[in-house]
N, C-alpha and C. Protein backbone atom coordinates (compact mmCIF):
# COMPACT_ATOMS: atom_id res chain seq x y z
N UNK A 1 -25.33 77.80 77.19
CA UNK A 1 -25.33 78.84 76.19
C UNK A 1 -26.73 79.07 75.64
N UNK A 2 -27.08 77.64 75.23
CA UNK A 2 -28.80 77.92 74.97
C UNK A 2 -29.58 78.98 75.47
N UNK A 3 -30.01 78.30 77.04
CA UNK A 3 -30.27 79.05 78.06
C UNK A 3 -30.11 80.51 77.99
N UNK A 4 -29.34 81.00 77.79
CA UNK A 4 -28.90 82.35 78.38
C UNK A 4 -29.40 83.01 76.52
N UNK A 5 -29.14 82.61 75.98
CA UNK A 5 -29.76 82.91 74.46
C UNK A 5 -31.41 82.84 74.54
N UNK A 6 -32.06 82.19 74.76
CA UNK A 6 -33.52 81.94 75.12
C UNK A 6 -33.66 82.98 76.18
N UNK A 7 -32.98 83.23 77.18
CA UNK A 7 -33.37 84.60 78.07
C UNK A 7 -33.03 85.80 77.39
N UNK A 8 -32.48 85.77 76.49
CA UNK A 8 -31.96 86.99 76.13
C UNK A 8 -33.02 87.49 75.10
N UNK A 9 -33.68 86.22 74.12
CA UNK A 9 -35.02 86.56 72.95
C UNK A 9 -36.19 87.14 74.04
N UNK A 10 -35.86 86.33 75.10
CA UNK A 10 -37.43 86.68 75.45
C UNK A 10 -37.55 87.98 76.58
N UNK A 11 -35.89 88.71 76.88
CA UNK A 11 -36.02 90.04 76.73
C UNK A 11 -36.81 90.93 75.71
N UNK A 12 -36.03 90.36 74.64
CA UNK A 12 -36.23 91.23 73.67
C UNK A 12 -37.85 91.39 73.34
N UNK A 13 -38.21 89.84 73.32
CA UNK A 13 -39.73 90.08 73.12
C UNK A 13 -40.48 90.94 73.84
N UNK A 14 -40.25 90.79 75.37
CA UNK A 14 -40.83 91.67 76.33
C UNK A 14 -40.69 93.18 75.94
N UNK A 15 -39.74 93.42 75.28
CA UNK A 15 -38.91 94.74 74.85
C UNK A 15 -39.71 95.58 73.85
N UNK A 16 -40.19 94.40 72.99
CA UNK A 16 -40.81 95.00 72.07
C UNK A 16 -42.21 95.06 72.15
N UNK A 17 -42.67 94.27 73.12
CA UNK A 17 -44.46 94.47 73.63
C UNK A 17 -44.26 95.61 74.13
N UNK A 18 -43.10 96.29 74.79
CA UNK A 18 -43.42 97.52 76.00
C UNK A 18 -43.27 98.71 74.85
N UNK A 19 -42.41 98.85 73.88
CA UNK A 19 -41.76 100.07 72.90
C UNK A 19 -43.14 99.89 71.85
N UNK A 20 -43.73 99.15 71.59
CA UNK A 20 -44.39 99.05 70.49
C UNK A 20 -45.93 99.62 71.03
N UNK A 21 -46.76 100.83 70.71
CA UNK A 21 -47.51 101.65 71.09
C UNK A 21 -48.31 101.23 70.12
N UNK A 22 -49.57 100.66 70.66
CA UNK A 22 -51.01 100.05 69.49
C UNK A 22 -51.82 101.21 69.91
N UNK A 23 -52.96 100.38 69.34
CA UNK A 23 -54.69 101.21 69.32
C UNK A 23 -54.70 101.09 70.97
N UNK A 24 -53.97 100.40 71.95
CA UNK A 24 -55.21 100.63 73.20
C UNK A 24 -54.30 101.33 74.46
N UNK A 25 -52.98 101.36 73.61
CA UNK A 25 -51.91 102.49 74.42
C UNK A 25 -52.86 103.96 73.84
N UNK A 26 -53.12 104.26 72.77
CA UNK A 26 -53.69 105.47 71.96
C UNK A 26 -54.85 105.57 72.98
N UNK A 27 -55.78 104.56 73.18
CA UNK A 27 -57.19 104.67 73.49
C UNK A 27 -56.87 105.00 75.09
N UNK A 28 -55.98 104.21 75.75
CA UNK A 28 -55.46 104.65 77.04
C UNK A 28 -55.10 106.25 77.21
N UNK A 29 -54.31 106.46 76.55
CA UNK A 29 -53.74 108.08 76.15
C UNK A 29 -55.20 109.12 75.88
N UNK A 30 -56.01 108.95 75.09
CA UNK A 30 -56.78 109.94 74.91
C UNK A 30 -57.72 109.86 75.96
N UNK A 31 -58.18 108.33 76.60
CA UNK A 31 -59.23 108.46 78.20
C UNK A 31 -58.68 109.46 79.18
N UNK A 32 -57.14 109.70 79.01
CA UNK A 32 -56.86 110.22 80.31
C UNK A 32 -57.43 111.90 80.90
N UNK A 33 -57.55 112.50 79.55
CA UNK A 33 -58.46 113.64 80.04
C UNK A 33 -59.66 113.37 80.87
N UNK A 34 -60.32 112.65 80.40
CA UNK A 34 -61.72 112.49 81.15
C UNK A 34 -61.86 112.17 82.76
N UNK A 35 -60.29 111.99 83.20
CA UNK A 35 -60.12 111.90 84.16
C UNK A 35 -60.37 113.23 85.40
N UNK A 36 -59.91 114.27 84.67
CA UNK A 36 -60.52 115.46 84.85
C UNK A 36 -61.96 115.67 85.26
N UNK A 37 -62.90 114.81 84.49
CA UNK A 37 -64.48 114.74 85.05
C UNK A 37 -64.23 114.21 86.00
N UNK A 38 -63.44 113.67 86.76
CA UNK A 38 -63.77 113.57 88.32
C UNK A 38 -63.27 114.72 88.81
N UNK A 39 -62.63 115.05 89.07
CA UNK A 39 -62.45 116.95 89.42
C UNK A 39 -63.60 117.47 89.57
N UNK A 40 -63.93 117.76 88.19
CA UNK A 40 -65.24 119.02 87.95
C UNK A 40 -66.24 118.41 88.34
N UNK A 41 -66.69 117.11 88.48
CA UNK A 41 -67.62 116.52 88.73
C UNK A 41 -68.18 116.81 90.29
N UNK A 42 -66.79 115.79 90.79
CA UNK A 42 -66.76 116.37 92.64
C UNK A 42 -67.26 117.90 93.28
N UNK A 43 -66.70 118.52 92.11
CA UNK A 43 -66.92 120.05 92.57
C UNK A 43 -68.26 120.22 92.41
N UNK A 44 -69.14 120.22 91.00
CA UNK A 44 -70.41 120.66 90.94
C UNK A 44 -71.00 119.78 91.96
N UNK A 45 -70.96 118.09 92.03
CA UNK A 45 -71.66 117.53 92.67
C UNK A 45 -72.15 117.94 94.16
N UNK A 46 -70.63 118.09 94.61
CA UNK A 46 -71.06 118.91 96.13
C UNK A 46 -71.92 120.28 95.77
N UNK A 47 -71.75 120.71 94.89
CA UNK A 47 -72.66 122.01 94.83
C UNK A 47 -73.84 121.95 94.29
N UNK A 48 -74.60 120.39 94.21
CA UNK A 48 -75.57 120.19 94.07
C UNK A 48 -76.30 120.31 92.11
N UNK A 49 -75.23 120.55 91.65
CA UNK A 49 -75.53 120.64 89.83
C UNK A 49 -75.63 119.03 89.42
N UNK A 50 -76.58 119.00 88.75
CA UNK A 50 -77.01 117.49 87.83
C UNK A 50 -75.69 117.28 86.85
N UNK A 51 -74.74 118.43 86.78
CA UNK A 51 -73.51 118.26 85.61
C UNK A 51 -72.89 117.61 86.42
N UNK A 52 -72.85 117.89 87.71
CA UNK A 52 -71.34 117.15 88.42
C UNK A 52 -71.69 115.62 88.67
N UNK A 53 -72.89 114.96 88.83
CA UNK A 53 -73.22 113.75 88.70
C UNK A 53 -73.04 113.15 87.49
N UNK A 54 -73.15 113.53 86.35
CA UNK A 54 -73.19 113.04 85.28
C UNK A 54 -71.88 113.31 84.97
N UNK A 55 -71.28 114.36 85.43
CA UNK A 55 -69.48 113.94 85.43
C UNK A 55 -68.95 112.86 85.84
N UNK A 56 -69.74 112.70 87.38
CA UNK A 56 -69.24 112.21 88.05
C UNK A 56 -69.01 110.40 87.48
N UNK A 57 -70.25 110.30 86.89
CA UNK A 57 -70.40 108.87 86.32
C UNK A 57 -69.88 108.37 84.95
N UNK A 58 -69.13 109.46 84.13
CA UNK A 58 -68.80 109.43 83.16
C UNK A 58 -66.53 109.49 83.54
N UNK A 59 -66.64 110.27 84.41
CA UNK A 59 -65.54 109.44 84.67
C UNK A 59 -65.16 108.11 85.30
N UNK A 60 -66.01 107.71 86.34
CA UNK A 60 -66.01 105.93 86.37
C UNK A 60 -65.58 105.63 85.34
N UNK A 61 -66.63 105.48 84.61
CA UNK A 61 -66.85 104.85 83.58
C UNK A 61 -65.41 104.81 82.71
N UNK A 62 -64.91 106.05 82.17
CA UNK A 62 -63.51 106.00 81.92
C UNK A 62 -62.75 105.59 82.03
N UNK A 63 -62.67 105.89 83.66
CA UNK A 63 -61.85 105.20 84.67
C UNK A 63 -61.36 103.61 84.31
N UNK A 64 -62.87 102.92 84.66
CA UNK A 64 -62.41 101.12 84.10
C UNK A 64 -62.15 100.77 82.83
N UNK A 65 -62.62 102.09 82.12
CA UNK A 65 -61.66 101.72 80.67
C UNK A 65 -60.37 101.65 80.31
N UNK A 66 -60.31 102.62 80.68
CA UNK A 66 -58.46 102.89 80.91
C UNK A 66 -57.73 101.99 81.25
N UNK A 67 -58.61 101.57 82.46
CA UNK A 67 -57.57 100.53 83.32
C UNK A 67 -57.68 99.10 82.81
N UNK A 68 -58.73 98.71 81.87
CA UNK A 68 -58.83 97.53 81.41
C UNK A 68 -57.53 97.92 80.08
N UNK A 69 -57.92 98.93 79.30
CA UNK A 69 -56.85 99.08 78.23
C UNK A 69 -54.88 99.18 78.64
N UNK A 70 -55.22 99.46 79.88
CA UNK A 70 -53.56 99.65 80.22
C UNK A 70 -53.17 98.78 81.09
N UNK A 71 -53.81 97.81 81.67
CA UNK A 71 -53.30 96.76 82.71
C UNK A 71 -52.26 95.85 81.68
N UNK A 72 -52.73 95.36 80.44
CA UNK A 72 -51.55 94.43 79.65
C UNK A 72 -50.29 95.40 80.26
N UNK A 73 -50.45 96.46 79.69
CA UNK A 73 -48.89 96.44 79.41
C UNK A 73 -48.15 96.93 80.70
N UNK A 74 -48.80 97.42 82.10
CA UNK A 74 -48.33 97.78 83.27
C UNK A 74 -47.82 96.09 83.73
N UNK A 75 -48.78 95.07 83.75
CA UNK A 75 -48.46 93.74 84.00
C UNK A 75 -46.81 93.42 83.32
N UNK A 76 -47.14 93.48 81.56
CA UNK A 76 -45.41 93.50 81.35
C UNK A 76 -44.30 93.68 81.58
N UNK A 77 -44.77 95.02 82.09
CA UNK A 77 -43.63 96.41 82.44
C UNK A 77 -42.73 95.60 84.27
N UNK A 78 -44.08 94.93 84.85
CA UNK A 78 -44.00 94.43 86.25
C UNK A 78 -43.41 93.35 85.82
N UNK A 79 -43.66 92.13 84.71
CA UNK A 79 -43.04 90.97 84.78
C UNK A 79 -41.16 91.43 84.45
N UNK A 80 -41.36 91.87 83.89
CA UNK A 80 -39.57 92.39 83.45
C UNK A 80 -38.90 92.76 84.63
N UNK A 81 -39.60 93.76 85.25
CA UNK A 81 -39.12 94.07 86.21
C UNK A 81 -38.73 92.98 87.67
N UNK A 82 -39.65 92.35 88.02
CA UNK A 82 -39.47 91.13 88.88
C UNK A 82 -37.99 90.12 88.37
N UNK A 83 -38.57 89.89 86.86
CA UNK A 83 -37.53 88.98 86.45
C UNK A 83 -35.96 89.56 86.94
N UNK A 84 -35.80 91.17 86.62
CA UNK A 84 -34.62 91.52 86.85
C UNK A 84 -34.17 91.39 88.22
N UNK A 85 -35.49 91.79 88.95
CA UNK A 85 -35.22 91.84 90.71
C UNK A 85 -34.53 90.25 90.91
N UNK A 86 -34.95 89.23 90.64
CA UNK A 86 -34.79 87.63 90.74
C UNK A 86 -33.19 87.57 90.55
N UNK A 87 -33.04 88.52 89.40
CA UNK A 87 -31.23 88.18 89.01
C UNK A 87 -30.46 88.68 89.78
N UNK A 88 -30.68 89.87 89.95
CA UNK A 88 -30.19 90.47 90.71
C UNK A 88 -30.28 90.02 92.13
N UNK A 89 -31.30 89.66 93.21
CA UNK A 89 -31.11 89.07 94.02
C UNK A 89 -29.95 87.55 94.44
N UNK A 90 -29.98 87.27 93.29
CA UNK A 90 -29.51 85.84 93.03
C UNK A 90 -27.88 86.20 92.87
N UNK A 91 -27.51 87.02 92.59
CA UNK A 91 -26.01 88.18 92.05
C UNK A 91 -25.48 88.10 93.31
N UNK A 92 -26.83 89.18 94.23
CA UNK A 92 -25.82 89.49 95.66
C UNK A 92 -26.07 88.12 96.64
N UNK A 93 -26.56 87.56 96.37
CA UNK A 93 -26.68 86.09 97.21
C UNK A 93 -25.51 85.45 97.11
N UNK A 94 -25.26 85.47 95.86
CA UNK A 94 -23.61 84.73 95.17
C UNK A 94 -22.26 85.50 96.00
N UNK A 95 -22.62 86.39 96.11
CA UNK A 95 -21.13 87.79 96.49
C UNK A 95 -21.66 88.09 97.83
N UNK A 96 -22.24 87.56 98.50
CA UNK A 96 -22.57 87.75 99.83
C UNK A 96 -21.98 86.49 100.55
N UNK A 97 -22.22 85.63 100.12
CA UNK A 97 -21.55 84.05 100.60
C UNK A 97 -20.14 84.09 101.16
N UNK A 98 -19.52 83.37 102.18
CA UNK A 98 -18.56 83.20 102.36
C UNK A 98 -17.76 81.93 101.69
N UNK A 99 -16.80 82.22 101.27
CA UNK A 99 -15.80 81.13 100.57
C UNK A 99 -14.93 80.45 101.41
């Protein structure tokens, strides 16, 4: 009973790291325009404009921000998910067996 009570909090915990939106979900959310400077960037760059380079490097740059600010919670989103795959595997393993 324990057991299954202790899996069930630490749903919830997981539950509430993923629903609960901080400063670096926000900071994630507003980088994502700049993503766009790779677009416009690519474009001027091939056309030889100093804007599309300096686009071009300003979305990088974004880029690993973003992804440093949003990897926590994609990682979370993945551990929950695995955990469920595990049960579920373990379900039809049980009901697959012959008796």
């Amino acid at each position: 009973m324990s057991e299954k009570h202790s899996a069930r909090m630490k749903k919830l915990a997981i539950d509430e790291k993923i629903d609960n939106w901080g400063a670096r979900d926000l900071a994630g959310i507003i980088t994502v325009p700049f993503s766009i400077c790779a677009a416009a960037g690519l474009a001027l760059a091939l056309l030889g404009r100093p804007l599309g380079y300096f686009l071009l490097l300003a979305a990088v740059g974004q880029g690993m921000i973003m992804f440093s600010l949003l990897l926590p919670k994609i990682k979370a989103i993945s551990l929950e998910y695995e955990t469920k795959q595990e049960e579920y595997e373990k379900f039809v393993e049980e009901i697959a067996r012959w008796k």
